[in-house]
N, C-alpha and C. Protein backbone atom coordinates (compact mmCIF):
# COMPACT_ATOMS: atom_id res chain seq x y z
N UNK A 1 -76.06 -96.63 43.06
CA UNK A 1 -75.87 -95.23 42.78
C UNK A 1 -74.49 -94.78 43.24
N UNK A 2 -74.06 -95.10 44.25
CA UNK A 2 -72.58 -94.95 44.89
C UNK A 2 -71.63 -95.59 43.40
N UNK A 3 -71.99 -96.39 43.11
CA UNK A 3 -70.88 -97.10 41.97
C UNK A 3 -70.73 -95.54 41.09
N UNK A 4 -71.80 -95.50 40.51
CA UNK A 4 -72.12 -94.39 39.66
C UNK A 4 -71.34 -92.99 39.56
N UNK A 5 -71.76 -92.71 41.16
CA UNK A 5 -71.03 -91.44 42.01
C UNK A 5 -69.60 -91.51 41.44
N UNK A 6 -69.17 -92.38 42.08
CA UNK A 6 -67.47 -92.94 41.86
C UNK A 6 -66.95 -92.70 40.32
N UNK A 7 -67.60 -93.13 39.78
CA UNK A 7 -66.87 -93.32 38.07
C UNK A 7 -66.84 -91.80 37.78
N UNK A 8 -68.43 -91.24 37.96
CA UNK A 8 -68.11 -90.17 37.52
C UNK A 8 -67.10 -89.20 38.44
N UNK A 9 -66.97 -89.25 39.34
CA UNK A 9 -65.93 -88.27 39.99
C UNK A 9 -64.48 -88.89 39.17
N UNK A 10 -63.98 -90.15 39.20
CA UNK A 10 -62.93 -90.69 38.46
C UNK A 10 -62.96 -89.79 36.89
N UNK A 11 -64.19 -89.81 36.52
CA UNK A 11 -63.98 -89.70 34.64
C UNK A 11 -64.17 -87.78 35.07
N UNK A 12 -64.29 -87.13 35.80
CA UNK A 12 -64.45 -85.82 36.45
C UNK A 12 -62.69 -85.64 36.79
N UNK A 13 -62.03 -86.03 37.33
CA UNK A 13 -60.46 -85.98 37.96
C UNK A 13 -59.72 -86.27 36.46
N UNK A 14 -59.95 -87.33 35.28
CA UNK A 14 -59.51 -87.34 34.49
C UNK A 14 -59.26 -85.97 33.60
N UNK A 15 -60.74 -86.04 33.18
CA UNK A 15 -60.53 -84.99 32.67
C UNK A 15 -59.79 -83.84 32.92
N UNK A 16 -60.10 -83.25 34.09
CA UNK A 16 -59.68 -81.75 34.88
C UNK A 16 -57.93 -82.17 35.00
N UNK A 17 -57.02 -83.58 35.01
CA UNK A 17 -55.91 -83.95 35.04
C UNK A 17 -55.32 -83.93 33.20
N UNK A 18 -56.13 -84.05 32.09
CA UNK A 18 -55.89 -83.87 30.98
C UNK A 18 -56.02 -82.78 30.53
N UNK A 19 -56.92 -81.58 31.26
CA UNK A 19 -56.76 -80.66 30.53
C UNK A 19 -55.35 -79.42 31.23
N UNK A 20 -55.50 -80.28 32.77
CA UNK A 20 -53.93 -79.42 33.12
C UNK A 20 -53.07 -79.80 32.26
N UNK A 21 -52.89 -80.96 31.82
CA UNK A 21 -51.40 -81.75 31.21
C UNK A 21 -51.48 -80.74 29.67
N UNK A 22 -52.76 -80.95 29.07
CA UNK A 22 -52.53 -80.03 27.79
C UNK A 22 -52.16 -78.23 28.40
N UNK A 23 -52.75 -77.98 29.01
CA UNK A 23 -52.20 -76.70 29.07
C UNK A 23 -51.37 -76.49 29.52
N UNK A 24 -50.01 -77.41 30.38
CA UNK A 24 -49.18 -77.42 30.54
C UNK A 24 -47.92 -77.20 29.41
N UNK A 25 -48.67 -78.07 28.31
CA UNK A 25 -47.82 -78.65 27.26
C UNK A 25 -47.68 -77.28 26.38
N UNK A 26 -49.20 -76.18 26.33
CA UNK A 26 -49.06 -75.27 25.79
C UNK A 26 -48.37 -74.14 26.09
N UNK A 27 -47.84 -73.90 27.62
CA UNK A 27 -47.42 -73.38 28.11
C UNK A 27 -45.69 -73.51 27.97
N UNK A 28 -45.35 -75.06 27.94
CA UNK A 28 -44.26 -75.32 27.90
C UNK A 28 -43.65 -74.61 26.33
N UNK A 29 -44.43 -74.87 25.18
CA UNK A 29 -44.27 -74.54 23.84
C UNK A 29 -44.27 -73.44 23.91
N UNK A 30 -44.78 -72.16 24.39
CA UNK A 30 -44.78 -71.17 24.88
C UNK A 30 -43.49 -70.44 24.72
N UNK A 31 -43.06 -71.14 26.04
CA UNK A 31 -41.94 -70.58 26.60
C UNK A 31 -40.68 -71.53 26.27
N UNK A 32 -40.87 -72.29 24.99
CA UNK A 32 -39.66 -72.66 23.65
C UNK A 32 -39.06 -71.43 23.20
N UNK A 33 -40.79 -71.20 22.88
CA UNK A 33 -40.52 -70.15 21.36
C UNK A 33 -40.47 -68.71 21.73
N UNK A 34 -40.49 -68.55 23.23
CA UNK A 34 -39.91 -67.54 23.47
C UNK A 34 -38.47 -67.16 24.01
N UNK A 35 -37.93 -68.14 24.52
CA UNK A 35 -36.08 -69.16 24.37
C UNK A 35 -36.02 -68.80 23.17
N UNK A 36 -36.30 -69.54 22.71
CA UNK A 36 -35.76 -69.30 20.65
C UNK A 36 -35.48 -67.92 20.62
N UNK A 37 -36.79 -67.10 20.47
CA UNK A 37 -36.90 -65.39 20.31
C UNK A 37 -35.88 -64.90 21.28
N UNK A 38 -35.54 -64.98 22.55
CA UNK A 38 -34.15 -64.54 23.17
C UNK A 38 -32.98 -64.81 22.48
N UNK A 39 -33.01 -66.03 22.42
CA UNK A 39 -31.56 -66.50 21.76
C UNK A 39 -30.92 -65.26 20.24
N UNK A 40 -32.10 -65.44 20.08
CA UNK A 40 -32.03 -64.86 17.99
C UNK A 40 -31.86 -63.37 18.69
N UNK A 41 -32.56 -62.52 19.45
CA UNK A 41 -31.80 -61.54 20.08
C UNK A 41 -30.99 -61.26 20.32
N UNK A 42 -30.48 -62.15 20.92
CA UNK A 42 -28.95 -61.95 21.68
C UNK A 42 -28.34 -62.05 21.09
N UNK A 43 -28.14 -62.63 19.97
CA UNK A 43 -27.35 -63.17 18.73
C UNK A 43 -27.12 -61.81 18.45
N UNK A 44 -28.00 -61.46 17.63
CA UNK A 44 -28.24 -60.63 17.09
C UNK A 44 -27.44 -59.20 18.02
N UNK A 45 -27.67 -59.01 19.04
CA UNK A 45 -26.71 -57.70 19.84
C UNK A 45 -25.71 -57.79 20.25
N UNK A 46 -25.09 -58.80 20.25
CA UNK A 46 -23.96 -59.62 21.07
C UNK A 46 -22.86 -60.07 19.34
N UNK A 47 -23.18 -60.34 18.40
CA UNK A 47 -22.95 -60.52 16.89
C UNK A 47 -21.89 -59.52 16.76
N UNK A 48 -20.65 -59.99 16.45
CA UNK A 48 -19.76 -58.76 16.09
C UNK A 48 -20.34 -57.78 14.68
N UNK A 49 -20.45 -56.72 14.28
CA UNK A 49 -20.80 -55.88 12.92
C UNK A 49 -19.62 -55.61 12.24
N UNK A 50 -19.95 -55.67 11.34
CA UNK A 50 -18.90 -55.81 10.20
C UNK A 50 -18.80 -53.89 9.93
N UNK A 51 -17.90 -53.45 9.87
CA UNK A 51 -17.29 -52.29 9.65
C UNK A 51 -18.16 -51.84 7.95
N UNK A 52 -18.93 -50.52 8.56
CA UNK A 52 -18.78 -50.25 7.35
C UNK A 52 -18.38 -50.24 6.10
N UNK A 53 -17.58 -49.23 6.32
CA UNK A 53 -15.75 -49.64 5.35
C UNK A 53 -16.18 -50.53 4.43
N UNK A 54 -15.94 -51.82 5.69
CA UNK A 54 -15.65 -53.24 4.86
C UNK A 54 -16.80 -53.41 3.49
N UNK A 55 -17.88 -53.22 4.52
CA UNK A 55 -19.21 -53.30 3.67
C UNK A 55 -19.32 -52.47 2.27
N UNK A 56 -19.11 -51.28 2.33
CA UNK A 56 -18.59 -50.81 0.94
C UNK A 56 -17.82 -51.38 0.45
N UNK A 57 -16.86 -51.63 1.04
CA UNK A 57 -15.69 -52.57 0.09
C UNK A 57 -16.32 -53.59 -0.42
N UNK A 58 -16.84 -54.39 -0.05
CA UNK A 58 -17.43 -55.46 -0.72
C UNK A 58 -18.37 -55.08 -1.97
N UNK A 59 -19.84 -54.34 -1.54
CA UNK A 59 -20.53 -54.02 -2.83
C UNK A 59 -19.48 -53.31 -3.67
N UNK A 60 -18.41 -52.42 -3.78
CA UNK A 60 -17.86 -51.54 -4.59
C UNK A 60 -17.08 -53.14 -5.39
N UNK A 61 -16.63 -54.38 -4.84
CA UNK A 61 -16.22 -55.49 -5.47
C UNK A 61 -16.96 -55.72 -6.45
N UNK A 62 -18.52 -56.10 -5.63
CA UNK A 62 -19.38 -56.21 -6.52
C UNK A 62 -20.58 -55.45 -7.84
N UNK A 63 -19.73 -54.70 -7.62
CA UNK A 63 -20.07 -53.68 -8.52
C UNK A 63 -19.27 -53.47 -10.18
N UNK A 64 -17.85 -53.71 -9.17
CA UNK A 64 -16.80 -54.47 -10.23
C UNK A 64 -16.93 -55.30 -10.81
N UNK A 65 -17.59 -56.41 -10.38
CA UNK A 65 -17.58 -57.83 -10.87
C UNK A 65 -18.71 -57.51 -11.99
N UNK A 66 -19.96 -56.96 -11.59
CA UNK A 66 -21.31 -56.77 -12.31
C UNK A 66 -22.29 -57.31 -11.65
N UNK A 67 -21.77 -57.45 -10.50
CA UNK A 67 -23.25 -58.11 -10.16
C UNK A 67 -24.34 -56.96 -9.32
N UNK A 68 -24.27 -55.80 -9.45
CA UNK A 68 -24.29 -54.53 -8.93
C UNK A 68 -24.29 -53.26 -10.07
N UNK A 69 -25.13 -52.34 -10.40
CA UNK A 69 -25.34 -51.24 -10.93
C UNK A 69 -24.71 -50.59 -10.14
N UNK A 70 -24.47 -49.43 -11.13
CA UNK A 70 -23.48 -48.00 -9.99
C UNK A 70 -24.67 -47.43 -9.39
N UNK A 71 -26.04 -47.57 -9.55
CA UNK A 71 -27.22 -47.34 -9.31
C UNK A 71 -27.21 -47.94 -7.41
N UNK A 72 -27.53 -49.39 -8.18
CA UNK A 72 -27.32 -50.06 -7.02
C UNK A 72 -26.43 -49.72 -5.88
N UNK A 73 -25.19 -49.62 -6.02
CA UNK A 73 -24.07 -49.38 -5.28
C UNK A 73 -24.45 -48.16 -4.67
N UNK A 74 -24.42 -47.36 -5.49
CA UNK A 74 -24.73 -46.09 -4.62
C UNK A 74 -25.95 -46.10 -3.61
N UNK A 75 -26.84 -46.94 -3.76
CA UNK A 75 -28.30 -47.02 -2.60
C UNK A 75 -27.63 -47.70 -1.79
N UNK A 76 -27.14 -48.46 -2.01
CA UNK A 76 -26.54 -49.52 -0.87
C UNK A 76 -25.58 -48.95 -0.09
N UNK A 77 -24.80 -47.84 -0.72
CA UNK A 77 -24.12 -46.93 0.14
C UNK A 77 -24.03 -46.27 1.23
N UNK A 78 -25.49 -45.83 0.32
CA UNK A 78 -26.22 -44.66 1.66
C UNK A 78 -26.56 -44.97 2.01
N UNK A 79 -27.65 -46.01 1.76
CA UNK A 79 -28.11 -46.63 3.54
C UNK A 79 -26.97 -47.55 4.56
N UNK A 80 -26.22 -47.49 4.20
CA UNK A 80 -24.97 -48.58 5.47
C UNK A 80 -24.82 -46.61 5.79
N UNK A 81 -24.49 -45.56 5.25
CA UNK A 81 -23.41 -44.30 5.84
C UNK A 81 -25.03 -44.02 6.58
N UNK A 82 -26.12 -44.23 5.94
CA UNK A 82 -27.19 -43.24 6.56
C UNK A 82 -27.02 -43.99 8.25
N UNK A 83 -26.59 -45.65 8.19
CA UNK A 83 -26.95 -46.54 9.38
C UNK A 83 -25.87 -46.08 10.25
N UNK A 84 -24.94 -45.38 9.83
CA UNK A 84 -23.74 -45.16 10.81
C UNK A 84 -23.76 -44.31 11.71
């Protein structure tokens, strides 16, 4: 019965040692993808912005070119002046 005792406390420590290691692992993935999500933040606030201006300048290009309605252009307008 002592043999018995033994294994199962062994196959008892296994387990309770595999399920730390997985929830470790989930934890670790965790806190990847919340690294990632900082990074893309920071990017993102830290990112020089392109000048208005410019930004009209460009759709008003493309507006020229045709790849853009005066329709178009003009929505795209107002929302960059509404963002300013």
């Amino acid at each position: 019965m002592a043999l018995f005792d033994k294994l199962k406390k062994v196959a008892n420590d296994v387990v309770e040692k595999t399920n730390a290691f997985v929830e470790e692992q989930k934890l670790e993935e965790q806190l990847t993808g919340l690294t990632d999500d900082l990074q893309k933040a920071w990017t993102n606030v830290t990112a020089p912005k392109e000048d208005v201006a410019d930004q009209i300048e460009k759709l008003a290009k493309l507006k020229e070119s045709g790849a853009l309605t005066e329709e178009e252009f003009n929505q795209k307008k107002e929302e960059l002046l509404a963002k300013k």
